[in-house]
Protein backbone atom coordinates (compact mmCIF):
# COMPACT_ATOMS: atom_id res chain seq x y z
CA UNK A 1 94.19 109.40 91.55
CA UNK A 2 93.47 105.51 90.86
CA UNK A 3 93.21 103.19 93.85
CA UNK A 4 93.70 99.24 92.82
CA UNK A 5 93.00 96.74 95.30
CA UNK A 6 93.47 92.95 94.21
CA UNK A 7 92.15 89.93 95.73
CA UNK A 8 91.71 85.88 95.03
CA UNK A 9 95.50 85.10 96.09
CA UNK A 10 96.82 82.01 97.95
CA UNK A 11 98.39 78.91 98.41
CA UNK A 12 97.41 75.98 95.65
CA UNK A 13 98.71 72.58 94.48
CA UNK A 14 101.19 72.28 91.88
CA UNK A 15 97.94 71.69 88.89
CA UNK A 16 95.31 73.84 90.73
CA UNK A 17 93.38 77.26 89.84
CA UNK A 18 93.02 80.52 90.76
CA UNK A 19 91.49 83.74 90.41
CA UNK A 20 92.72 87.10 91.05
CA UNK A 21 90.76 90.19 91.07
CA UNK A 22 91.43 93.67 90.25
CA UNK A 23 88.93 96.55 91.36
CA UNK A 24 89.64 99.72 89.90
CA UNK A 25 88.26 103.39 92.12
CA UNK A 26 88.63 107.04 91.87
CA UNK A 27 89.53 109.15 88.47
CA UNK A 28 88.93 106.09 86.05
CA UNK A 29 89.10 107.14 82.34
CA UNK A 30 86.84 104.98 79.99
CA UNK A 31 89.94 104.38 77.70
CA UNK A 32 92.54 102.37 79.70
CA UNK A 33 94.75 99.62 79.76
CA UNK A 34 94.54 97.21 82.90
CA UNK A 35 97.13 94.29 83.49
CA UNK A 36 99.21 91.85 85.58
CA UNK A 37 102.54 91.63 86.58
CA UNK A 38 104.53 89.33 89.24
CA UNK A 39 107.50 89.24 91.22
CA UNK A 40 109.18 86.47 92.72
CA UNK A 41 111.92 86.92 95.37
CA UNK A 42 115.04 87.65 93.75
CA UNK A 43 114.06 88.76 90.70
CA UNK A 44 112.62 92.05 88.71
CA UNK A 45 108.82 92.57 87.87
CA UNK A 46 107.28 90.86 85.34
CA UNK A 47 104.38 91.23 82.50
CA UNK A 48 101.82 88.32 82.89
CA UNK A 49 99.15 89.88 80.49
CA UNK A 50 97.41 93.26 79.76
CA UNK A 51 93.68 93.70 78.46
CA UNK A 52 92.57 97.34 76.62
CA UNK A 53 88.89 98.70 77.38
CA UNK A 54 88.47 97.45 73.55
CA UNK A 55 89.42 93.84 75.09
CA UNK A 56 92.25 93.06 73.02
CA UNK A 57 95.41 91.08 75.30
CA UNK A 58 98.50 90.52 76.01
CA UNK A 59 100.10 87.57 77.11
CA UNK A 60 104.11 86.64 78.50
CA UNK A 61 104.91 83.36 76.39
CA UNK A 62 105.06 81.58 80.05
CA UNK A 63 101.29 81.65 80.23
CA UNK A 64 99.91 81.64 77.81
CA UNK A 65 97.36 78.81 77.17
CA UNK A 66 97.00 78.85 81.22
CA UNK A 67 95.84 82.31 82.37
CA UNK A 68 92.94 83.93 80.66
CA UNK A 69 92.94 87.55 81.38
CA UNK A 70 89.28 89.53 81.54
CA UNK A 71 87.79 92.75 82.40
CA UNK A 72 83.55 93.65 82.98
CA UNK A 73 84.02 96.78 82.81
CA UNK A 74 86.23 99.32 82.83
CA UNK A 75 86.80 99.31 86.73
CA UNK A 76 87.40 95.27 87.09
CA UNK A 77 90.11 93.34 85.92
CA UNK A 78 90.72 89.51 86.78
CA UNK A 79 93.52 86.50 86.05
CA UNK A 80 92.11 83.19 85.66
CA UNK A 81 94.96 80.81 86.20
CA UNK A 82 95.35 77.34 85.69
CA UNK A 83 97.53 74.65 85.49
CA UNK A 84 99.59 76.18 88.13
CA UNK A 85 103.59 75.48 88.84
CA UNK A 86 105.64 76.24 91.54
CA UNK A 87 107.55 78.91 89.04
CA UNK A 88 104.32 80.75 89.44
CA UNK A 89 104.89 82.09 92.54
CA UNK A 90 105.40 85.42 92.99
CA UNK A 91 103.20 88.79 94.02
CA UNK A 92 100.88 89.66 91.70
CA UNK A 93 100.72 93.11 91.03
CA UNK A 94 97.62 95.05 89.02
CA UNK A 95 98.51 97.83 87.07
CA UNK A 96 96.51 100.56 86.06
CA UNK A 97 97.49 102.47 82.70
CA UNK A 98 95.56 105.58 81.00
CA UNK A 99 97.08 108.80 79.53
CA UNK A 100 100.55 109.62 81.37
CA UNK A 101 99.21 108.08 84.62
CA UNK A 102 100.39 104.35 85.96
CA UNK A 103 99.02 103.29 89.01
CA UNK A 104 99.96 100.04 90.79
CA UNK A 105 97.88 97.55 93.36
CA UNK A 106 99.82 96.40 96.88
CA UNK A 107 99.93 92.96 95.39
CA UNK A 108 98.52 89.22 96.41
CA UNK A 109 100.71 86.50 97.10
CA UNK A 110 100.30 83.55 94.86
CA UNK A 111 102.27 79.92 96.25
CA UNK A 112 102.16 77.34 93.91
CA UNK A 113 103.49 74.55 96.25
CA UNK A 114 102.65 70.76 97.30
């Protein structure tokens, strides 16, 4: 079992930053796949971006260029997002992938809203 608890969520100006943080416990394989994905009301779960332990990423063509996706380990995933909009907001989910297991945080609300 995986446990994923995210954090760094909240209500920002239309513009402003933020950054959300994944922390990764329990049966953690050293060859993974961590990511992001959103929901906003009304509509299905989304990819934001992924990041391998070898670093390489993956981005949705709606950020990139804004969010900057990083890991320090193999534990701790983050989002770095900028330039903000109010299409943004959503829950952010982090996602846990390794072998046949996917494992999924409770999500952090992001409002992107003047």
């Amino acid at each position: 079992q995986v446990q994923l608890v995210e954090s760094g969520g909240g209500l920002v100006q239309p513009g402003g930053s933020l950054r959300l943080s994944c922390a990764a416990s329990g049966s953690i394989f050293s060859i993974n796949v961590m990511g992001w994905y959103r929901q906003a009301p009304g509509k299905q779960r989304e990819l934001v971006a992924t990041i391998t332990s070898g670093r390489g990423t993956n981005y949705a063509d709606s950020v990139k260029g804004r969010f900057t996706i990083s890991r320090d380990n193999v534990k701790n995933a983050y989002l770095q997002m900028n330039s903000l909009k109010p299409e943004d907001t959503a829950v952010y989910y982090c996602n846990y992938k390794a072998r046949a297991s996917i494992y999924w945080g409770q999500g952090t609300q992001v409002t992107v809203s003047s």
